[in-house]
PDB file of N, CA and C in Angstrom:
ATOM      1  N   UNK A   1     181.097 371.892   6.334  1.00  0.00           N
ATOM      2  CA  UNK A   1     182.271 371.669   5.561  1.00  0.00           C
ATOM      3  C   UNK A   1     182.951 370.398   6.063  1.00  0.00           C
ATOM      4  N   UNK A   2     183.371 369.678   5.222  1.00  0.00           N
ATOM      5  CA  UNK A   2     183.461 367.944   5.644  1.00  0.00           C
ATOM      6  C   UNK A   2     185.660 368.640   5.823  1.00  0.00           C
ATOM      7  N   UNK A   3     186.051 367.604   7.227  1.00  0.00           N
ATOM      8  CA  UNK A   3     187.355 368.303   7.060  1.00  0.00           C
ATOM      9  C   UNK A   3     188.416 367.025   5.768  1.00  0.00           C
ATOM     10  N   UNK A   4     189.206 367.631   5.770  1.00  0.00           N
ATOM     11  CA  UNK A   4     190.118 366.926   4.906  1.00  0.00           C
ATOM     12  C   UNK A   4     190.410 365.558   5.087  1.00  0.00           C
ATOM     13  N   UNK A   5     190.980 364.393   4.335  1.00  0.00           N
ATOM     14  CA  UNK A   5     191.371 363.338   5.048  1.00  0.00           C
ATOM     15  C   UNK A   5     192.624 363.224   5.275  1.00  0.00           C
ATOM     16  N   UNK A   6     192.805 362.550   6.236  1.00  0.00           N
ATOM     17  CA  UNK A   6     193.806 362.149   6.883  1.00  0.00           C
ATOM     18  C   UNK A   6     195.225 361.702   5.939  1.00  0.00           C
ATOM     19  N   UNK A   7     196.145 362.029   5.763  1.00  0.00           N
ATOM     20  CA  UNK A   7     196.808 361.150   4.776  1.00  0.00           C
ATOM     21  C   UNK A   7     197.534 360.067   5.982  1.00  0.00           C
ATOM     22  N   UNK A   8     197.785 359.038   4.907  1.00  0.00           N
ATOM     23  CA  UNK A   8     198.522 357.825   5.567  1.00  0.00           C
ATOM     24  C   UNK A   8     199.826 358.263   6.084  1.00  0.00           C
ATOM     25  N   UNK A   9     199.438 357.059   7.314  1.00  0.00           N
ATOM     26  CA  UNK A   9     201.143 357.323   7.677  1.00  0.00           C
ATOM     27  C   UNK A   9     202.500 357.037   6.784  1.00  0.00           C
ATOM     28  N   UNK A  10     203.334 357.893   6.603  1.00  0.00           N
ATOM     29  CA  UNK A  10     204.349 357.658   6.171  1.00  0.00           C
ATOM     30  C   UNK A  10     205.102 356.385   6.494  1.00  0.00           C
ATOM     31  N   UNK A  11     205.431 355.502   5.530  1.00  0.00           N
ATOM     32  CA  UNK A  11     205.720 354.419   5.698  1.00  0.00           C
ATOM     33  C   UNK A  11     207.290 354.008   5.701  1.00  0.00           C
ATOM     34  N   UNK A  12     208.012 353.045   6.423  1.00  0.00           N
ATOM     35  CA  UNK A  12     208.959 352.863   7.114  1.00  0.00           C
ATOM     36  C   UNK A  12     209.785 352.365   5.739  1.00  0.00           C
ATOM     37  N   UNK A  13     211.119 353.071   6.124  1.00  0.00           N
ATOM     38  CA  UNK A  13     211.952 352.867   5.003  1.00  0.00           C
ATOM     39  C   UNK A  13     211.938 351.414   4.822  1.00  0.00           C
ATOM     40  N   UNK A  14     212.418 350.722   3.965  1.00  0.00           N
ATOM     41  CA  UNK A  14     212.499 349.711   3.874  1.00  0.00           C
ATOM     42  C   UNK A  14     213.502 348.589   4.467  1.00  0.00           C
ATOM     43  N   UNK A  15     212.752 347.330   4.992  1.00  0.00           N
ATOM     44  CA  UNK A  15     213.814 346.758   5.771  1.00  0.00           C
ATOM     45  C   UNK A  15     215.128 346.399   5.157  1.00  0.00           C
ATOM     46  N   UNK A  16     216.134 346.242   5.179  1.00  0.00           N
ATOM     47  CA  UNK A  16     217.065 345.148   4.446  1.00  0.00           C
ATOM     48  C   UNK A  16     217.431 344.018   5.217  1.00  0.00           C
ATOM     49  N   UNK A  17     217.406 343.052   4.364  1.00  0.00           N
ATOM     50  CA  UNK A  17     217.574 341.307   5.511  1.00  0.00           C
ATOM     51  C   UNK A  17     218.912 341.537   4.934  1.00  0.00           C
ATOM     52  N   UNK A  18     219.875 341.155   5.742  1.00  0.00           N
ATOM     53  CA  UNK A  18     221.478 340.757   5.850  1.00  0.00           C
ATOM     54  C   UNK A  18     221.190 339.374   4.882  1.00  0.00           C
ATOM     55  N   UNK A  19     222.351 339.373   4.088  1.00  0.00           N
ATOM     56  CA  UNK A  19     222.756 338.241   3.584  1.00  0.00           C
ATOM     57  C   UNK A  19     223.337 337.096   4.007  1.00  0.00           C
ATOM     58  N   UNK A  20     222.545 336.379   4.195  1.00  0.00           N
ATOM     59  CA  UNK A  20     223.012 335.391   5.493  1.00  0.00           C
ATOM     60  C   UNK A  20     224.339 334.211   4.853  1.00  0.00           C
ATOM     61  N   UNK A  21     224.521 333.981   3.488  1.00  0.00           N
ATOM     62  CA  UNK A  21     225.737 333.490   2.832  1.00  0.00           C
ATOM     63  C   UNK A  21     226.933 334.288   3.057  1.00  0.00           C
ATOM     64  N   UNK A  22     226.829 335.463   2.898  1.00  0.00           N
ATOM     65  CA  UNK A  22     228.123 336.256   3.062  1.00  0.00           C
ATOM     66  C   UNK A  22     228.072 336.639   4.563  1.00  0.00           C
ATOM     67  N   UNK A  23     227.180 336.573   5.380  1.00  0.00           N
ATOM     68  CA  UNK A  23     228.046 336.616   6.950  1.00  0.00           C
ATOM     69  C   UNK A  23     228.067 334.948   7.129  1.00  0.00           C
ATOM     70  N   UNK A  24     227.513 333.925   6.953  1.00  0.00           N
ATOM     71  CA  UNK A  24     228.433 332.285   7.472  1.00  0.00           C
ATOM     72  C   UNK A  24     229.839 332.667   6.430  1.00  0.00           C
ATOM     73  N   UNK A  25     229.875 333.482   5.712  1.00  0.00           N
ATOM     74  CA  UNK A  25     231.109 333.063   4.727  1.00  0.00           C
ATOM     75  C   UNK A  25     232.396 334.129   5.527  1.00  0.00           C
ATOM     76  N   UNK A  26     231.781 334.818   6.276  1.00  0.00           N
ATOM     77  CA  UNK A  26     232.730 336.025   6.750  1.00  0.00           C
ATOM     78  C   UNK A  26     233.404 335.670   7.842  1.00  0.00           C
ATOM     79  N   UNK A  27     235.199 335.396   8.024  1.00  0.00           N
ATOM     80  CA  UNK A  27     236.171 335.197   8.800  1.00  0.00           C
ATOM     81  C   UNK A  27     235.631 335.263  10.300  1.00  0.00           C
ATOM     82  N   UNK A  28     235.495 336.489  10.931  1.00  0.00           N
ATOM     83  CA  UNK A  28     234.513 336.884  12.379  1.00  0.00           C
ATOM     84  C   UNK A  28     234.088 335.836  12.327  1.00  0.00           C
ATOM     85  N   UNK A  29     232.521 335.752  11.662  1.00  0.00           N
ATOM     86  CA  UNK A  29     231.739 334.777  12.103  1.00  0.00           C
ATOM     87  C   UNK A  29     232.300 333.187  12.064  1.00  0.00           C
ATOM     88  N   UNK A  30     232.838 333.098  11.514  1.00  0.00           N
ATOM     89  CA  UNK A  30     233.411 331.857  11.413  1.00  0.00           C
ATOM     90  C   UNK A  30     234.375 331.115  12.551  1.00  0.00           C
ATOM     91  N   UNK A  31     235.184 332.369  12.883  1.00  0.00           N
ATOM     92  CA  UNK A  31     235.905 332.074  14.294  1.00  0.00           C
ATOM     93  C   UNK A  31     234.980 332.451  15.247  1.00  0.00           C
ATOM     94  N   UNK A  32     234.492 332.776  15.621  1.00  0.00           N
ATOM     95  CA  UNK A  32     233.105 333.152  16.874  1.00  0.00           C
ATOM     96  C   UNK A  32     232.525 331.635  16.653  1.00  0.00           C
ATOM     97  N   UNK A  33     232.299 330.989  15.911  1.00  0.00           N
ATOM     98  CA  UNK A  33     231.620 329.387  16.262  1.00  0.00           C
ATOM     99  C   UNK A  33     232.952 328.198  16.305  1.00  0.00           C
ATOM    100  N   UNK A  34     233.444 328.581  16.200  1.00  0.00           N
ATOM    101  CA  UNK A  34     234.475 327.948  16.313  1.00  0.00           C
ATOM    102  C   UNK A  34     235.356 328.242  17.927  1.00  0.00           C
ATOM    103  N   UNK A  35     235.294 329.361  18.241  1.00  0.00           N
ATOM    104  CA  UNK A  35     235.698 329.105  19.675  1.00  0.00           C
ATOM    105  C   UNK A  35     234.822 328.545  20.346  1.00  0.00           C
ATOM    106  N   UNK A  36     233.425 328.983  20.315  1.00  0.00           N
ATOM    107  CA  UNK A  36     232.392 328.526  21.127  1.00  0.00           C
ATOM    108  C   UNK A  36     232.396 326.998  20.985  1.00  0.00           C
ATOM    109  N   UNK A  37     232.426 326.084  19.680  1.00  0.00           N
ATOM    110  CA  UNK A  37     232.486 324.992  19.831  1.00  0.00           C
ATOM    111  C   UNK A  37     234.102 324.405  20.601  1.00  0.00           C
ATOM    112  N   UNK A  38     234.791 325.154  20.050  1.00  0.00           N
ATOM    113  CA  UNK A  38     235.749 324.350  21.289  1.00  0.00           C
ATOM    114  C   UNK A  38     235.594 324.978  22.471  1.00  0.00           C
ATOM    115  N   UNK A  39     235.102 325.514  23.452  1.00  0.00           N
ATOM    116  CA  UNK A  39     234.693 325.448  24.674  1.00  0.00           C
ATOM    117  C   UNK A  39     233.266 324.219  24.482  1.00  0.00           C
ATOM    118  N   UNK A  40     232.244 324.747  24.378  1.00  0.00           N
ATOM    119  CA  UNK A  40     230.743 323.819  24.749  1.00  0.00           C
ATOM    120  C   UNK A  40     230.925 322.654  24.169  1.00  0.00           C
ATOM    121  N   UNK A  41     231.656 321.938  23.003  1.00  0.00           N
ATOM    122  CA  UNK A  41     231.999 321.071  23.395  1.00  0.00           C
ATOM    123  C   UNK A  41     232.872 319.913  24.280  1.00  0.00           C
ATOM    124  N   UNK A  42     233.909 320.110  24.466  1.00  0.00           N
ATOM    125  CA  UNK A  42     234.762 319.471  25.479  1.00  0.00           C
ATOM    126  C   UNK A  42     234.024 319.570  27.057  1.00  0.00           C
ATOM    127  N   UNK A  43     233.404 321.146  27.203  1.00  0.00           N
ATOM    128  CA  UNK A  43     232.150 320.989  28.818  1.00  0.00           C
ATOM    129  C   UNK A  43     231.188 320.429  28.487  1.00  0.00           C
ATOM    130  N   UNK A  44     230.627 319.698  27.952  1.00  0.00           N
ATOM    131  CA  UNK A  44     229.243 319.192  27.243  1.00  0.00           C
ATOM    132  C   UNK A  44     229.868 317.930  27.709  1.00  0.00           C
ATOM    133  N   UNK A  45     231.244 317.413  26.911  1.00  0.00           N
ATOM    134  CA  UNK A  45     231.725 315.766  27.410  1.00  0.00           C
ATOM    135  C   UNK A  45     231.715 315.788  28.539  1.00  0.00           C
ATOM    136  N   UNK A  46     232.831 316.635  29.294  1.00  0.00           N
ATOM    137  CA  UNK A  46     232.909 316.445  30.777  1.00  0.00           C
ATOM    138  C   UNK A  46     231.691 316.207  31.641  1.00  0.00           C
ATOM    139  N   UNK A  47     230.785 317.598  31.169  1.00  0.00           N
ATOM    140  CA  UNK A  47     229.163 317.359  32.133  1.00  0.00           C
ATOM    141  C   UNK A  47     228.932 315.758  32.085  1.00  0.00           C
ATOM    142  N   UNK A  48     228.646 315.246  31.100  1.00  0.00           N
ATOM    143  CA  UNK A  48     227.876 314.241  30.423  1.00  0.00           C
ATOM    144  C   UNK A  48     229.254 312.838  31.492  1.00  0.00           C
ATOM    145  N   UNK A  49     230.293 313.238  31.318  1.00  0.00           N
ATOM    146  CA  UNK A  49     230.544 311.590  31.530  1.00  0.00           C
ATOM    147  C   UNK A  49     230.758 312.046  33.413  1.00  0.00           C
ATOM    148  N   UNK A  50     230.993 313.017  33.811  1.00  0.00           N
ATOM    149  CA  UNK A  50     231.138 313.117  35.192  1.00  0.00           C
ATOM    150  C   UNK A  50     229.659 312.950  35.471  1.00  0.00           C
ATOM    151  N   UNK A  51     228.508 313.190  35.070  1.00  0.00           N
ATOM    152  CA  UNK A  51     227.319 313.576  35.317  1.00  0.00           C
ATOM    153  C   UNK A  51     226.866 311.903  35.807  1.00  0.00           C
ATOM    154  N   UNK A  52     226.979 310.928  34.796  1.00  0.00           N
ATOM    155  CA  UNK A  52     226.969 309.450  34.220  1.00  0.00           C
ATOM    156  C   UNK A  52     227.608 308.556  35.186  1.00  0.00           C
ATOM    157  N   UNK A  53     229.037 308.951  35.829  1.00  0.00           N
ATOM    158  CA  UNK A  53     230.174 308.192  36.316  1.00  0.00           C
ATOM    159  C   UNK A  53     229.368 308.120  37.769  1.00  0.00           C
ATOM    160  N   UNK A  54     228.513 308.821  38.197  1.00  0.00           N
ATOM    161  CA  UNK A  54     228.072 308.008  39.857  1.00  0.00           C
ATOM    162  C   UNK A  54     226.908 307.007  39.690  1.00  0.00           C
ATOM    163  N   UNK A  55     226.137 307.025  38.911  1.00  0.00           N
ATOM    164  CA  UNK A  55     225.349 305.761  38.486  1.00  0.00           C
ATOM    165  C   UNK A  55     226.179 304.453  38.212  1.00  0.00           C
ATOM    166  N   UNK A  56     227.510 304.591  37.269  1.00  0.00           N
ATOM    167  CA  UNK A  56     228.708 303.349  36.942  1.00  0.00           C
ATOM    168  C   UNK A  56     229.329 303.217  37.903  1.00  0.00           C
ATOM    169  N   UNK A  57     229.948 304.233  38.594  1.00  0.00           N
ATOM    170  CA  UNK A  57     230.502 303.574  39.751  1.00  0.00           C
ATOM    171  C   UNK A  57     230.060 303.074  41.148  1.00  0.00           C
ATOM    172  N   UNK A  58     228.566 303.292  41.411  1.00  0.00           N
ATOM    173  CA  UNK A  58     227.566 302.923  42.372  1.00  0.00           C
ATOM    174  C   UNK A  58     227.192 301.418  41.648  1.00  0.00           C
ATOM    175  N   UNK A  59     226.939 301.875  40.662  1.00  0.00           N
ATOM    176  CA  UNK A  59     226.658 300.047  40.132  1.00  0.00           C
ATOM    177  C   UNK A  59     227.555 298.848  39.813  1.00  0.00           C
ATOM    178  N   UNK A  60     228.881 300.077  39.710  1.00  0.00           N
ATOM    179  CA  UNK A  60     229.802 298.268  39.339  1.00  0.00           C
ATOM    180  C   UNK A  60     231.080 298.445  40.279  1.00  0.00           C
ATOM    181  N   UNK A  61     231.098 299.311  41.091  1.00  0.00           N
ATOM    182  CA  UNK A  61     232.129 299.619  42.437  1.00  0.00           C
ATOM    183  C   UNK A  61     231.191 300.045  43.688  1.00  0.00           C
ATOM    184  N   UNK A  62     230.448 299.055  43.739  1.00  0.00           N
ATOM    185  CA  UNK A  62     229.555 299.763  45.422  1.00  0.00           C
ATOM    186  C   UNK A  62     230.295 299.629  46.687  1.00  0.00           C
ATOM    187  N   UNK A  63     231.848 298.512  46.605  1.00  0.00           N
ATOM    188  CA  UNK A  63     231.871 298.854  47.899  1.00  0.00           C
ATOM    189  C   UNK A  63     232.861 300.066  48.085  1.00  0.00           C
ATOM    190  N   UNK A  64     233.136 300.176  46.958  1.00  0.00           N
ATOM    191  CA  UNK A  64     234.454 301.255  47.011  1.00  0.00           C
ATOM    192  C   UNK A  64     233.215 302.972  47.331  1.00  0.00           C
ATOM    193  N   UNK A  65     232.172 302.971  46.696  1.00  0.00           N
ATOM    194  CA  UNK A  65     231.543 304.073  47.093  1.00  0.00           C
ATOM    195  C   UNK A  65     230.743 303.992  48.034  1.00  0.00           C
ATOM    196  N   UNK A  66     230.380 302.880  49.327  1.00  0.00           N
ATOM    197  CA  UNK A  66     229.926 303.010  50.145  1.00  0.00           C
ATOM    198  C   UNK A  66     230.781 303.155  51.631  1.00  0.00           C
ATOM    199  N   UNK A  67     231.912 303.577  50.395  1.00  0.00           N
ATOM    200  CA  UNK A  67     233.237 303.408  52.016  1.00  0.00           C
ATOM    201  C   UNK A  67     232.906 304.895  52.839  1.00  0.00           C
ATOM    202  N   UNK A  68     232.805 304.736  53.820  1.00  0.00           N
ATOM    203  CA  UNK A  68     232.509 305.658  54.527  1.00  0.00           C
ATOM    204  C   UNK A  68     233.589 307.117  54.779  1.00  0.00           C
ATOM    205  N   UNK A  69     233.260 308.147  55.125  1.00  0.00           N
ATOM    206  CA  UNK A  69     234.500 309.537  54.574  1.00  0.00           C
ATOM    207  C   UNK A  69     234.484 309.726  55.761  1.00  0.00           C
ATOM    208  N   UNK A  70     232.950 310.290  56.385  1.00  0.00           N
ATOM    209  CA  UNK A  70     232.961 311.014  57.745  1.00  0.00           C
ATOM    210  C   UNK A  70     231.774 310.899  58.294  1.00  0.00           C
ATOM    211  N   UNK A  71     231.776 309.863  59.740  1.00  0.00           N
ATOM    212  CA  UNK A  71     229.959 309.693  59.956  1.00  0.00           C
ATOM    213  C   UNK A  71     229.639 308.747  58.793  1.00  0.00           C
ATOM    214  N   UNK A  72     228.189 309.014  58.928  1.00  0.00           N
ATOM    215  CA  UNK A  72     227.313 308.127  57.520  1.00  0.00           C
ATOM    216  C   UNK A  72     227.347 308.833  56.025  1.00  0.00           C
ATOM    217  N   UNK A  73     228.435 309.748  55.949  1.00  0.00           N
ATOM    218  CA  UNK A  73     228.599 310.398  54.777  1.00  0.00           C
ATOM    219  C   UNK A  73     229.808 309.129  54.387  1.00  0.00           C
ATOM    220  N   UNK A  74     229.254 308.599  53.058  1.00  0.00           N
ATOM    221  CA  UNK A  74     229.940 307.764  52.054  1.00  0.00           C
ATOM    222  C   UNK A  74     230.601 308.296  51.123  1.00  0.00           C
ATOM    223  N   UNK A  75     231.071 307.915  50.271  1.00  0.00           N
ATOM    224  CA  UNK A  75     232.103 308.537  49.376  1.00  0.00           C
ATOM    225  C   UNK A  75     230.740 308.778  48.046  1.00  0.00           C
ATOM    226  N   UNK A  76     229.781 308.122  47.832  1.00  0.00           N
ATOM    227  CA  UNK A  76     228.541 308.129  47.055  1.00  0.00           C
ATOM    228  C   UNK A  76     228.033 309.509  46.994  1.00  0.00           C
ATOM    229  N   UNK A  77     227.539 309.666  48.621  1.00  0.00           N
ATOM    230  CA  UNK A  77     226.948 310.957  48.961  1.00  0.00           C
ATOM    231  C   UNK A  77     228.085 312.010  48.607  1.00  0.00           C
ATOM    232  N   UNK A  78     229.487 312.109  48.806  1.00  0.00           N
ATOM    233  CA  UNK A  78     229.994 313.031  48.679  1.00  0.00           C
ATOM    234  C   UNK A  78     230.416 313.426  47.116  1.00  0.00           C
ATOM    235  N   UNK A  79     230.068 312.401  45.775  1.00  0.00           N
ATOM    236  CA  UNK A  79     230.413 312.622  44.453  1.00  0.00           C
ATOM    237  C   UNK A  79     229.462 313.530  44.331  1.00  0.00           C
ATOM    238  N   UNK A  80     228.128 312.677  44.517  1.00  0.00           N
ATOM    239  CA  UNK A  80     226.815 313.358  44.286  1.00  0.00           C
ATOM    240  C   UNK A  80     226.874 314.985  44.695  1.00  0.00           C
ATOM    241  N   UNK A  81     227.411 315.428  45.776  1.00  0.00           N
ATOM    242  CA  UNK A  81     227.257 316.618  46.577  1.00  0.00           C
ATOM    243  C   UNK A  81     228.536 317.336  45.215  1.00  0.00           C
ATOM    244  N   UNK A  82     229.270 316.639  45.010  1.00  0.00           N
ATOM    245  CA  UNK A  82     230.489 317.410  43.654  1.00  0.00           C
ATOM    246  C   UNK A  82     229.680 318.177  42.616  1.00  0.00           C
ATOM    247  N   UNK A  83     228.524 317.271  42.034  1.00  0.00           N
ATOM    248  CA  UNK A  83     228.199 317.214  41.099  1.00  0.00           C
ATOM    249  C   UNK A  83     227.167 318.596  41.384  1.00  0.00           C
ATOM    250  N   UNK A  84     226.846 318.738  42.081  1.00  0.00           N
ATOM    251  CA  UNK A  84     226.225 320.618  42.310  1.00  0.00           C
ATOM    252  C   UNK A  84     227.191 321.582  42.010  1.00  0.00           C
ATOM    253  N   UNK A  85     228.568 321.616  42.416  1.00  0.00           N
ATOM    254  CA  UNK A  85     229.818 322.206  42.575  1.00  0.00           C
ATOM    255  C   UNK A  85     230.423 322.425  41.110  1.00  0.00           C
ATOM    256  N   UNK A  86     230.520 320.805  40.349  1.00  0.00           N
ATOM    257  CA  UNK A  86     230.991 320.833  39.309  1.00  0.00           C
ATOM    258  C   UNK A  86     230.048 321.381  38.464  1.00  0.00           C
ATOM    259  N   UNK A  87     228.475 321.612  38.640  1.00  0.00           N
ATOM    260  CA  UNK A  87     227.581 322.309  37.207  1.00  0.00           C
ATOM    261  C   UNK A  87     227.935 323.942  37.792  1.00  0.00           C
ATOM    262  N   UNK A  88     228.107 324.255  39.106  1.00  0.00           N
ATOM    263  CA  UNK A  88     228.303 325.626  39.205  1.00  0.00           C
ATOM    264  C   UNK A  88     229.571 326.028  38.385  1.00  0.00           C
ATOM    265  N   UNK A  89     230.553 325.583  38.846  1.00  0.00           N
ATOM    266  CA  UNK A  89     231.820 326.051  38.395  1.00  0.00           C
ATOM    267  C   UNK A  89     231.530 325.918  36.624  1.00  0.00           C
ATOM    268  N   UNK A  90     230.900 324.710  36.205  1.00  0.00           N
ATOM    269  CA  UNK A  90     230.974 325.008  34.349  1.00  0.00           C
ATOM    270  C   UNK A  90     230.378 326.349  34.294  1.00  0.00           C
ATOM    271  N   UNK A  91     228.771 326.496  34.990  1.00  0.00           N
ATOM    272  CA  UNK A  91     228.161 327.710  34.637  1.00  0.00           C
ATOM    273  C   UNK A  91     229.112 328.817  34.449  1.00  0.00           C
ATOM    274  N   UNK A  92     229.771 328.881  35.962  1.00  0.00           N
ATOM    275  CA  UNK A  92     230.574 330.155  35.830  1.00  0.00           C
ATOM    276  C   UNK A  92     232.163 330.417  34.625  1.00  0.00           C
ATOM    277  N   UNK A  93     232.377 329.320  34.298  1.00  0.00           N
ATOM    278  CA  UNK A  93     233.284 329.298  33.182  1.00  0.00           C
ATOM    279  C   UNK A  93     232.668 329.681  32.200  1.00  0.00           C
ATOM    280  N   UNK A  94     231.345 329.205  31.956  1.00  0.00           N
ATOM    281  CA  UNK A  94     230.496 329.992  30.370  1.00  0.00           C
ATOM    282  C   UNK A  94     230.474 331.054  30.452  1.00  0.00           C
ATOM    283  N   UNK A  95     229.530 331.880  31.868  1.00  0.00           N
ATOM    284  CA  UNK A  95     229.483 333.214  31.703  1.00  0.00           C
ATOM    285  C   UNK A  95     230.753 334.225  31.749  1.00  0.00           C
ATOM    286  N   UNK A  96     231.866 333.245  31.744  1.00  0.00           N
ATOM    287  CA  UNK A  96     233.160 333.792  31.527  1.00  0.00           C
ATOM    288  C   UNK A  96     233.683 334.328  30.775  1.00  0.00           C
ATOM    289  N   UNK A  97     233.510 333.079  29.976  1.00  0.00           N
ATOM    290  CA  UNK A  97     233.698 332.918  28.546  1.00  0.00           C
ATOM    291  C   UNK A  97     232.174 333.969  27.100  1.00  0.00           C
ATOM    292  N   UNK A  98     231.479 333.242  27.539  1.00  0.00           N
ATOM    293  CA  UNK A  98     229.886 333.981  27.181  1.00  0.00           C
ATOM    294  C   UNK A  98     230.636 335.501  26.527  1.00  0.00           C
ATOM    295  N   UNK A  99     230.721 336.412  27.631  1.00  0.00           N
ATOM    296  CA  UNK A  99     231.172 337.401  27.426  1.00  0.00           C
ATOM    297  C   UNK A  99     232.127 338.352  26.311  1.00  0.00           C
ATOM    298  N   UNK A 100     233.229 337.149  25.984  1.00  0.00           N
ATOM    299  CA  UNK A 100     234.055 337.006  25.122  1.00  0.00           C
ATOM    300  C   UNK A 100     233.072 336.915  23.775  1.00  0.00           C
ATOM    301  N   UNK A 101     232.089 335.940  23.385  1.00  0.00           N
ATOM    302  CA  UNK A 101     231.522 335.743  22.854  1.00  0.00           C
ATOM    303  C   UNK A 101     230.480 336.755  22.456  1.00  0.00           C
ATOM    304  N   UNK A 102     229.982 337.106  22.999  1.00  0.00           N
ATOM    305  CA  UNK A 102     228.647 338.364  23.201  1.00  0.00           C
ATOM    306  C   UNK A 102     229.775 339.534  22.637  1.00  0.00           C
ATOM    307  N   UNK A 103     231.045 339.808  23.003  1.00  0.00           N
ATOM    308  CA  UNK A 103     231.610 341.129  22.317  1.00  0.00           C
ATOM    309  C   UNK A 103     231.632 340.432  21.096  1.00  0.00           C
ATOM    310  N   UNK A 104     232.524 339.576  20.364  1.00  0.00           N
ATOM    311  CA  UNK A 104     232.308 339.012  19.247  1.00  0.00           C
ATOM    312  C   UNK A 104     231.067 339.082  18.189  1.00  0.00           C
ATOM    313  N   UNK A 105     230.114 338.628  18.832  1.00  0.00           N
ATOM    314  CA  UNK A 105     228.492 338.594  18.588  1.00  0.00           C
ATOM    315  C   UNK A 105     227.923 340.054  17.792  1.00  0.00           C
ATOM    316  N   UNK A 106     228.986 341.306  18.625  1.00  0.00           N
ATOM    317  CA  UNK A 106     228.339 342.710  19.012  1.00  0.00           C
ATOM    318  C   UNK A 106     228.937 343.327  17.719  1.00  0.00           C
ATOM    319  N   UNK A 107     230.366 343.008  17.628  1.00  0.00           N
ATOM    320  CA  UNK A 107     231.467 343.404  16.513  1.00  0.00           C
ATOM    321  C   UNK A 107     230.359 343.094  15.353  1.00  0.00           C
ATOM    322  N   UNK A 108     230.329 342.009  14.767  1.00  0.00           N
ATOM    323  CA  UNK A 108     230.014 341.187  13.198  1.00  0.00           C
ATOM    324  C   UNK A 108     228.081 342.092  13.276  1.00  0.00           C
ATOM    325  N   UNK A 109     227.609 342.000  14.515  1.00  0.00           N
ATOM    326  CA  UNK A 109     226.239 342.308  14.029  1.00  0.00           C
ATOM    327  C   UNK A 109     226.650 343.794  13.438  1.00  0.00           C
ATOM    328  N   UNK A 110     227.325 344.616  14.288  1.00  0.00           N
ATOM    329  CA  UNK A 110     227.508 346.058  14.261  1.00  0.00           C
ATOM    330  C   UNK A 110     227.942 346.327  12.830  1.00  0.00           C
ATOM    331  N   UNK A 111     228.926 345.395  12.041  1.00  0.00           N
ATOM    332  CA  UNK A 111     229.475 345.490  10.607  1.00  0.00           C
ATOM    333  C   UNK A 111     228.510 344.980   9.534  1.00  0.00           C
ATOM    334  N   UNK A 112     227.328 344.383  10.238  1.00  0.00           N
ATOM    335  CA  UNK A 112     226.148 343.471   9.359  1.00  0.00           C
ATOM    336  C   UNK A 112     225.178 345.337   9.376  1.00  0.00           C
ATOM    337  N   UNK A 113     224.636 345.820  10.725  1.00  0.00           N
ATOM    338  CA  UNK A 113     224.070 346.812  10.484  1.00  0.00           C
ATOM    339  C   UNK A 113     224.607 348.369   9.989  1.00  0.00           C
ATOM    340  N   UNK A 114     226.322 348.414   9.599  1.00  0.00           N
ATOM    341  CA  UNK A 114     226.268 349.392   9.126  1.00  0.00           C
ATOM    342  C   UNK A 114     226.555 349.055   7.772  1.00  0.00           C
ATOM    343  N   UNK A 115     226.378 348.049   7.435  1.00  0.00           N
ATOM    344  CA  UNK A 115     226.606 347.555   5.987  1.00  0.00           C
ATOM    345  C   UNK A 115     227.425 347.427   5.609  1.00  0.00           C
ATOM    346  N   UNK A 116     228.505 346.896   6.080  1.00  0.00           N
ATOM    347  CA  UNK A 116     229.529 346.578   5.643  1.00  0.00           C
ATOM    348  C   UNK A 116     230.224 345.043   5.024  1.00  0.00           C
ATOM    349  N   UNK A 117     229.150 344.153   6.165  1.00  0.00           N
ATOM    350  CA  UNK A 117     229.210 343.080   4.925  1.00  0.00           C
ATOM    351  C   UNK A 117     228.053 342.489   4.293  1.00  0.00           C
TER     352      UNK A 117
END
């Protein structure tokens, strides 16, 4: 006796894709990129021209950055040594901030998956 066949697996309700016009069009989302750009941008300038400013001022003020601080530590060596300090401290302002963002993030998805917008 041959046994029965198998029936197929029951197949997965169907996906729904979010409407991606009506969440860029939805208030939330709209302020959620908008804070983020005013934070990452204005730290994006700062990185960028503090990052930049010991190459300009080694090249067109060398004696002012070879003035000596303490020992053979120059004022050169000691920007440079900032510039570890200053990417930590941005980091830790993002993941500060981040956070703020990520609840934001959590809200609009949570109103996207219970269907609400």
């Amino acid at each position: 006796m041959a046994d029965a066949p198998t029936p197929p697996p029951a197949s997965p309700p169907p996906h729904r894709e979010p409407e991606w016009t009506r969440i860029e069009a939805d208030p939330d989302f709209r302020e959620l990129l908008a804070v983020k750009r005013r934070f990452i941008v204005p730290a994006t300038v700062f990185f960028i021209v503090y990052y930049f400013s010991l190459p300009i001022l080694v090249g067109y003020f060398p004696a002012l950055m070879s003035r000596k601080v303490w020992g053979d530590v120059n004022l050169a060596y000691l920007f440079a040594l900032s510039q570890f300090f200053m990417a930590w401290i941005l980091m830790a302002m993002y993941v500060r901030r981040a956070r703020t963002f990520d609840a934001q993030a959590a809200r609009i998805v949570g109103r996207v998956a219970g269907g609400e917008l």
